[in-house]
N, C-alpha and C. Protein backbone atom coordinates (compact mmCIF):
# COMPACT_ATOMS: atom_id res chain seq x y z
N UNK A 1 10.36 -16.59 11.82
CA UNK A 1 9.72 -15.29 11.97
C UNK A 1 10.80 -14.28 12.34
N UNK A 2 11.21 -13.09 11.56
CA UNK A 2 11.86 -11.87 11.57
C UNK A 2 11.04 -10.54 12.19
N UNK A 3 11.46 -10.35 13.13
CA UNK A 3 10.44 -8.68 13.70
C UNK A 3 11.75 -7.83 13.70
N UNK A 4 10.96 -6.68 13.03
CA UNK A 4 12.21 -5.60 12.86
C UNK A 4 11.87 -4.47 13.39
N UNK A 5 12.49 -3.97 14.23
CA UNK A 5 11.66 -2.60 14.44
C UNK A 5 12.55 -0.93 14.47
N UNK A 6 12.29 -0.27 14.22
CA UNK A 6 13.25 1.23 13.49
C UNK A 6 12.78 2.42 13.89
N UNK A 7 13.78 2.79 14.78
CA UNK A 7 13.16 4.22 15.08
C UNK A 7 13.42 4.72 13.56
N UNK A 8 14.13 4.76 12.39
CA UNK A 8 14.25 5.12 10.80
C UNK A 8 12.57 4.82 10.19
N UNK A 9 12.02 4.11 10.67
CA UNK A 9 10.41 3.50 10.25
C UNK A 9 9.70 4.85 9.78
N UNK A 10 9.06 4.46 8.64
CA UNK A 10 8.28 5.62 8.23
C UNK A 10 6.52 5.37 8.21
N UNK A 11 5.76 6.35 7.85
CA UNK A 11 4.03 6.00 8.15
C UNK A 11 3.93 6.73 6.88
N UNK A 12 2.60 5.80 6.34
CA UNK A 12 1.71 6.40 5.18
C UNK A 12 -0.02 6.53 5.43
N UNK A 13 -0.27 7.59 5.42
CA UNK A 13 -1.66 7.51 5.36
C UNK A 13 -2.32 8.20 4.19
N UNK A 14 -3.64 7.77 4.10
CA UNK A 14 -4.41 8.25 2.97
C UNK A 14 -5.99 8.38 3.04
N UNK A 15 -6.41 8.09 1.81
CA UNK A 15 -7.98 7.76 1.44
C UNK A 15 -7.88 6.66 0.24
N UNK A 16 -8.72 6.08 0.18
CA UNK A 16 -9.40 5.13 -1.02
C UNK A 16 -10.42 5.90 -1.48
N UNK A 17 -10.32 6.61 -2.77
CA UNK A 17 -11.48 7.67 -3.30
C UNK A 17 -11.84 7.04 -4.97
N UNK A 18 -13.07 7.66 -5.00
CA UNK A 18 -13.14 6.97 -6.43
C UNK A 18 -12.93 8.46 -7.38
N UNK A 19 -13.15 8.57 -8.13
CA UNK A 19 -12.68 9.28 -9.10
C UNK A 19 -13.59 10.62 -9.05
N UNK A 20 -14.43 10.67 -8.40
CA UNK A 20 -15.69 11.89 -8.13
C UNK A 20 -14.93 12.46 -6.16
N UNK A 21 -14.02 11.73 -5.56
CA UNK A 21 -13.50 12.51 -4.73
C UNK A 21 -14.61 11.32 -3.17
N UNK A 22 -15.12 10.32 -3.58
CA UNK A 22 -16.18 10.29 -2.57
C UNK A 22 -15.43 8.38 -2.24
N UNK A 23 -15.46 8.25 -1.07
CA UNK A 23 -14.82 7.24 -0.46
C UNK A 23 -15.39 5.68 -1.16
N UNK A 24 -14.11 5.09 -1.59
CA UNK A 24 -14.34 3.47 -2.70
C UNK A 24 -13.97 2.69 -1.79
N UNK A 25 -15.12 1.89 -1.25
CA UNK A 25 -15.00 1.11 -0.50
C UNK A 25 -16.09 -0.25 -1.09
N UNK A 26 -15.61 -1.60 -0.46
CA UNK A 26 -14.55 -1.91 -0.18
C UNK A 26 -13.82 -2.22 -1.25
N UNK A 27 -12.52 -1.90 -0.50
CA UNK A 27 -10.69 -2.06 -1.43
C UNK A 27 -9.80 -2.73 -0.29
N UNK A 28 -8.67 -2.64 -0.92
CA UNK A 28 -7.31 -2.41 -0.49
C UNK A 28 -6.69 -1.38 -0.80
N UNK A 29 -5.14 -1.03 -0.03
CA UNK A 29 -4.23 -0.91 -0.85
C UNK A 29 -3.21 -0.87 -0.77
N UNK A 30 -2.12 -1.25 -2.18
CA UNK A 30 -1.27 -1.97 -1.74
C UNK A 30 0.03 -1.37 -1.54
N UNK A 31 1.09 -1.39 -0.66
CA UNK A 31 2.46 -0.67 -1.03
C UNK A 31 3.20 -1.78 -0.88
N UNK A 32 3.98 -1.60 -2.12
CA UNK A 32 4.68 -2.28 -2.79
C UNK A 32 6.61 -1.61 -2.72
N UNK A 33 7.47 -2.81 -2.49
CA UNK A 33 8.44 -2.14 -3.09
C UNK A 33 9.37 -1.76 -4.20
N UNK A 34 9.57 -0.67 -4.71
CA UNK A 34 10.25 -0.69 -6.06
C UNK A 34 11.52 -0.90 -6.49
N UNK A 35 11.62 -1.72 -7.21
CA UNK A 35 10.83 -2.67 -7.78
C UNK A 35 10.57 -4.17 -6.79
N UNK A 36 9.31 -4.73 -7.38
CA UNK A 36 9.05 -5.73 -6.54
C UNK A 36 9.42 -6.70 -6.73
N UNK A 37 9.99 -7.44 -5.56
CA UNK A 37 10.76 -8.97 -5.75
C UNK A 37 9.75 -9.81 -5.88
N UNK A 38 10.40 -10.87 -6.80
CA UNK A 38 9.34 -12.15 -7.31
C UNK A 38 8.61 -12.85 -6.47
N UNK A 39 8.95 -12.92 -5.34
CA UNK A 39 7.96 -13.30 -4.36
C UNK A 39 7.38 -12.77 -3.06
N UNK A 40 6.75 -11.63 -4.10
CA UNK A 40 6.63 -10.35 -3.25
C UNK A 40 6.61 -9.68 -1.80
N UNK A 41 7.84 -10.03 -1.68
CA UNK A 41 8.47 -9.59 -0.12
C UNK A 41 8.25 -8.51 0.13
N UNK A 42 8.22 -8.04 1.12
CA UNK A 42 8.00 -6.43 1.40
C UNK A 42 6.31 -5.83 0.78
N UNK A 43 5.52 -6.77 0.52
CA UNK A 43 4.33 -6.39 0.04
C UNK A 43 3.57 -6.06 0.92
N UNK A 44 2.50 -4.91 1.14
CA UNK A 44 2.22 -4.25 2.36
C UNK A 44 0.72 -4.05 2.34
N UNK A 45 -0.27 -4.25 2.96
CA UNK A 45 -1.47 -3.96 2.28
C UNK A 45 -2.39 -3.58 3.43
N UNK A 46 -3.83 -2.59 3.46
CA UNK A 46 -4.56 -1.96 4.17
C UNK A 46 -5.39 -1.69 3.72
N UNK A 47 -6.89 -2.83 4.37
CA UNK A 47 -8.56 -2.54 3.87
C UNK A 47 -8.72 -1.03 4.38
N UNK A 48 -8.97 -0.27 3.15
CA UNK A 48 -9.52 0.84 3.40
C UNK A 48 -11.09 0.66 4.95
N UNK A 49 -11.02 1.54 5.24
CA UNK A 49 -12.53 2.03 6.30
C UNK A 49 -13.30 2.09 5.50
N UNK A 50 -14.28 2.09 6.24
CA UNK A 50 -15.91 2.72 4.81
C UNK A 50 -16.06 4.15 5.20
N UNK A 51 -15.24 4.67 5.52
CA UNK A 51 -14.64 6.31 4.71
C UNK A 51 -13.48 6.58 4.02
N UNK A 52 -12.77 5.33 3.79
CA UNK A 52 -12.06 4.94 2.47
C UNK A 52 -10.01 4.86 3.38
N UNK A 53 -10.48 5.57 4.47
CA UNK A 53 -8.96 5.82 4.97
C UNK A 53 -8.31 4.44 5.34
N UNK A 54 -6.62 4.53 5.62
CA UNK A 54 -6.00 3.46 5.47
C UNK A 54 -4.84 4.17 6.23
N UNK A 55 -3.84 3.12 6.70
CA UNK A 55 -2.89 3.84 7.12
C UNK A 55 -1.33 2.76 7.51
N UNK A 56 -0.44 2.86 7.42
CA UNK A 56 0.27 1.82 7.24
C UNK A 56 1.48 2.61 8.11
N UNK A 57 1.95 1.50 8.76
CA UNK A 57 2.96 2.29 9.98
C UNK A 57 4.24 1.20 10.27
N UNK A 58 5.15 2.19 10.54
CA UNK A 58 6.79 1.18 10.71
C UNK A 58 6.75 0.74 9.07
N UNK A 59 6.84 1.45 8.22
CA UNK A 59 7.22 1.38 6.68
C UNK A 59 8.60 1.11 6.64
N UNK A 60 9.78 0.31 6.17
CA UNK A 60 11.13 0.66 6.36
C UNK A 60 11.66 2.04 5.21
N UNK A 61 12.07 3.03 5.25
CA UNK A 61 12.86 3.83 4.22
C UNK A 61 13.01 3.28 3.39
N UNK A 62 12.11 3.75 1.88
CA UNK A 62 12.81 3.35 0.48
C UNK A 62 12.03 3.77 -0.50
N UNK A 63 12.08 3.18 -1.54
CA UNK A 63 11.42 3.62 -2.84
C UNK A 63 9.69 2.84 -3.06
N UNK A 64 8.54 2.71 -3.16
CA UNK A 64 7.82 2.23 -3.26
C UNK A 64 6.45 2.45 -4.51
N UNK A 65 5.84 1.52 -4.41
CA UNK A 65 4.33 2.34 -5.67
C UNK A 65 3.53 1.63 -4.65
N UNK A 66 2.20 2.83 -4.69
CA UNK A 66 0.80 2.84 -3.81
C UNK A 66 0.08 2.56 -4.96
N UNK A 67 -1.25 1.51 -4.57
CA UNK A 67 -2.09 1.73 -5.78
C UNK A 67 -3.74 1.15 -4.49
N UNK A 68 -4.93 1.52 -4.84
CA UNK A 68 -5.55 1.34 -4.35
C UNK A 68 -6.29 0.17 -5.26
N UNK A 69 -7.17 -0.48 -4.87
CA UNK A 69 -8.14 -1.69 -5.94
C UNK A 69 -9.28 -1.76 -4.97
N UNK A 70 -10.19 -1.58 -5.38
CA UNK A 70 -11.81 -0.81 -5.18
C UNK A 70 -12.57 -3.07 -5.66
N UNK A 71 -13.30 -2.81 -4.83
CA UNK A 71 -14.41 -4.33 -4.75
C UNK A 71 -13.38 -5.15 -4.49
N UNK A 72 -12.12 -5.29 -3.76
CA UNK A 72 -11.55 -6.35 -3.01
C UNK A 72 -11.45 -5.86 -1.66
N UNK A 73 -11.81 -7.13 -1.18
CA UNK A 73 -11.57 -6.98 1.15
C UNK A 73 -10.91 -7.53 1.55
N UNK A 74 -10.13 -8.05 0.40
CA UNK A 74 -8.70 -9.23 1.06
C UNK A 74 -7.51 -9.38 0.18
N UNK A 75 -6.44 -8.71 -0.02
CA UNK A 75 -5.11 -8.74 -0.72
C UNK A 75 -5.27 -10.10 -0.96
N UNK A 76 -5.45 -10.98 -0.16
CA UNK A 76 -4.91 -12.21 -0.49
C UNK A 76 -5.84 -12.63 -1.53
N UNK A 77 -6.56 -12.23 -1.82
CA UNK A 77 -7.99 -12.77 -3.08
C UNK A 77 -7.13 -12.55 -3.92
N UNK A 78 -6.45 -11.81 -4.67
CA UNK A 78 -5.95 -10.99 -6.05
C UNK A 78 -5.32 -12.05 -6.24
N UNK A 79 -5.62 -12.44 -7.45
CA UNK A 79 -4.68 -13.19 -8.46
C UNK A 79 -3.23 -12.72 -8.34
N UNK A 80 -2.31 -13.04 -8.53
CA UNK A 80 -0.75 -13.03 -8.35
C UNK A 80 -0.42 -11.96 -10.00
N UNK A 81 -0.68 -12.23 -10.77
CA UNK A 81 -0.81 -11.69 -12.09
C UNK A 81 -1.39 -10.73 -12.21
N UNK A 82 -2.42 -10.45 -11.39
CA UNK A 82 -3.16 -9.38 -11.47
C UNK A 82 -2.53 -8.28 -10.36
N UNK A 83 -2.23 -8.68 -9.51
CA UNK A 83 -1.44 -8.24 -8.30
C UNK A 83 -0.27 -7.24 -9.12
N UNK A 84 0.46 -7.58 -9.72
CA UNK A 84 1.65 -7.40 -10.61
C UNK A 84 1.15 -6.39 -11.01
N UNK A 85 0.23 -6.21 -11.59
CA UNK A 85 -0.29 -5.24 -13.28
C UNK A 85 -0.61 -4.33 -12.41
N UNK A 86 -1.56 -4.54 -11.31
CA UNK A 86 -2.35 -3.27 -10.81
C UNK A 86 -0.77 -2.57 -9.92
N UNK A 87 0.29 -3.08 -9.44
CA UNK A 87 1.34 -2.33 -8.53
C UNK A 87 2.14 -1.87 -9.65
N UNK A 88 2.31 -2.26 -10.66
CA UNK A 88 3.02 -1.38 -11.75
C UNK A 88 2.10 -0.59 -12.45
N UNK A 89 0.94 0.02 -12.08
CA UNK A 89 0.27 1.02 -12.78
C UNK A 89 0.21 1.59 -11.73
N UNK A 90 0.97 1.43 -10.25
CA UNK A 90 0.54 2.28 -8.95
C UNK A 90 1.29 3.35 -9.40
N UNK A 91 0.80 4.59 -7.83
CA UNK A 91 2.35 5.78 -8.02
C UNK A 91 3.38 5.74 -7.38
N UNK A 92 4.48 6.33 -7.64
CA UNK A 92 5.62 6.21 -7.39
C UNK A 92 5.77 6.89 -5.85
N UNK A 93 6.26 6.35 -4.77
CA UNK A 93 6.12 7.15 -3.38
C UNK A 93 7.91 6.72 -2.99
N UNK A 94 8.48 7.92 -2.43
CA UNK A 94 9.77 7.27 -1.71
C UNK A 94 9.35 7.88 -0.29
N UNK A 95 9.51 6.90 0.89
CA UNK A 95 9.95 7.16 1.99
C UNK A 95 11.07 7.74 2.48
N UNK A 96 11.21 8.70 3.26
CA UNK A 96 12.24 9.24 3.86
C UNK A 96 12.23 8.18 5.32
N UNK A 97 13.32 8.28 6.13
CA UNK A 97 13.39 7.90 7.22
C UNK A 97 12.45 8.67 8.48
N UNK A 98 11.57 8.05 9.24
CA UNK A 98 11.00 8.67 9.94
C UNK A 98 9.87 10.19 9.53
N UNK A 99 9.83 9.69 8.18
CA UNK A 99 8.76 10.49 7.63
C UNK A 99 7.37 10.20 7.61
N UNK A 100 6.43 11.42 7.42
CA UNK A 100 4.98 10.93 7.59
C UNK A 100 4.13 11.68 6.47
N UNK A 101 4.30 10.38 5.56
CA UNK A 101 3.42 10.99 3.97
C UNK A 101 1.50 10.57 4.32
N UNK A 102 1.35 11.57 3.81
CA UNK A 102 -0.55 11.77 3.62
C UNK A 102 -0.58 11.66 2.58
């Protein structure tokens, strides 16, 4: 077990929305790093609320893709293959050091 901890650490927060603007629950979602290593290290994930929000904290600085997935309550359910497809159709997010993206 590795614990790392960074005052450099960055935070992401959001919503899980469906496409009409109104909270998709239940999901995940996932941040990923770009590009993602084969055994997806650095894979990051947060059950939306049932007002869809999420929030992910001590991020390390770097390049990443966000993607949300609507009728899952557990990252770990997702097929590995499927996992893949849905983080390479995510968006593109870079962390700054000690930054705080919404």
């Amino acid at each position: 077990l590795h614990l790392k901890s960074s005052r450099e650490a960055a935070r992401c927060t959001g919503a899980l929305r469906d496409s009409q603007g109104s909270p998709a629950g239940p999901g995940v979602v996932l941040l990923a790093p770009d590009p993602l290593p084969q055994d997806f290290r650095g894979l990051l994930s947060a059950n939306a609320s049932p007002e869809g929000a999420i929030s992910f904290a001590g991020v390390p600085p770097g390049k990443y893709r966000i993607v949300g997935v609507t009728g899952v309550e557990d990252a770990r359910r997702i097929d590995p293959e499927a996992m893949r497809a849905y983080i390479a159709a995510g968006e593109r997010v870079e962390l700054a050091p000690r930054a705080t993206v919404a």
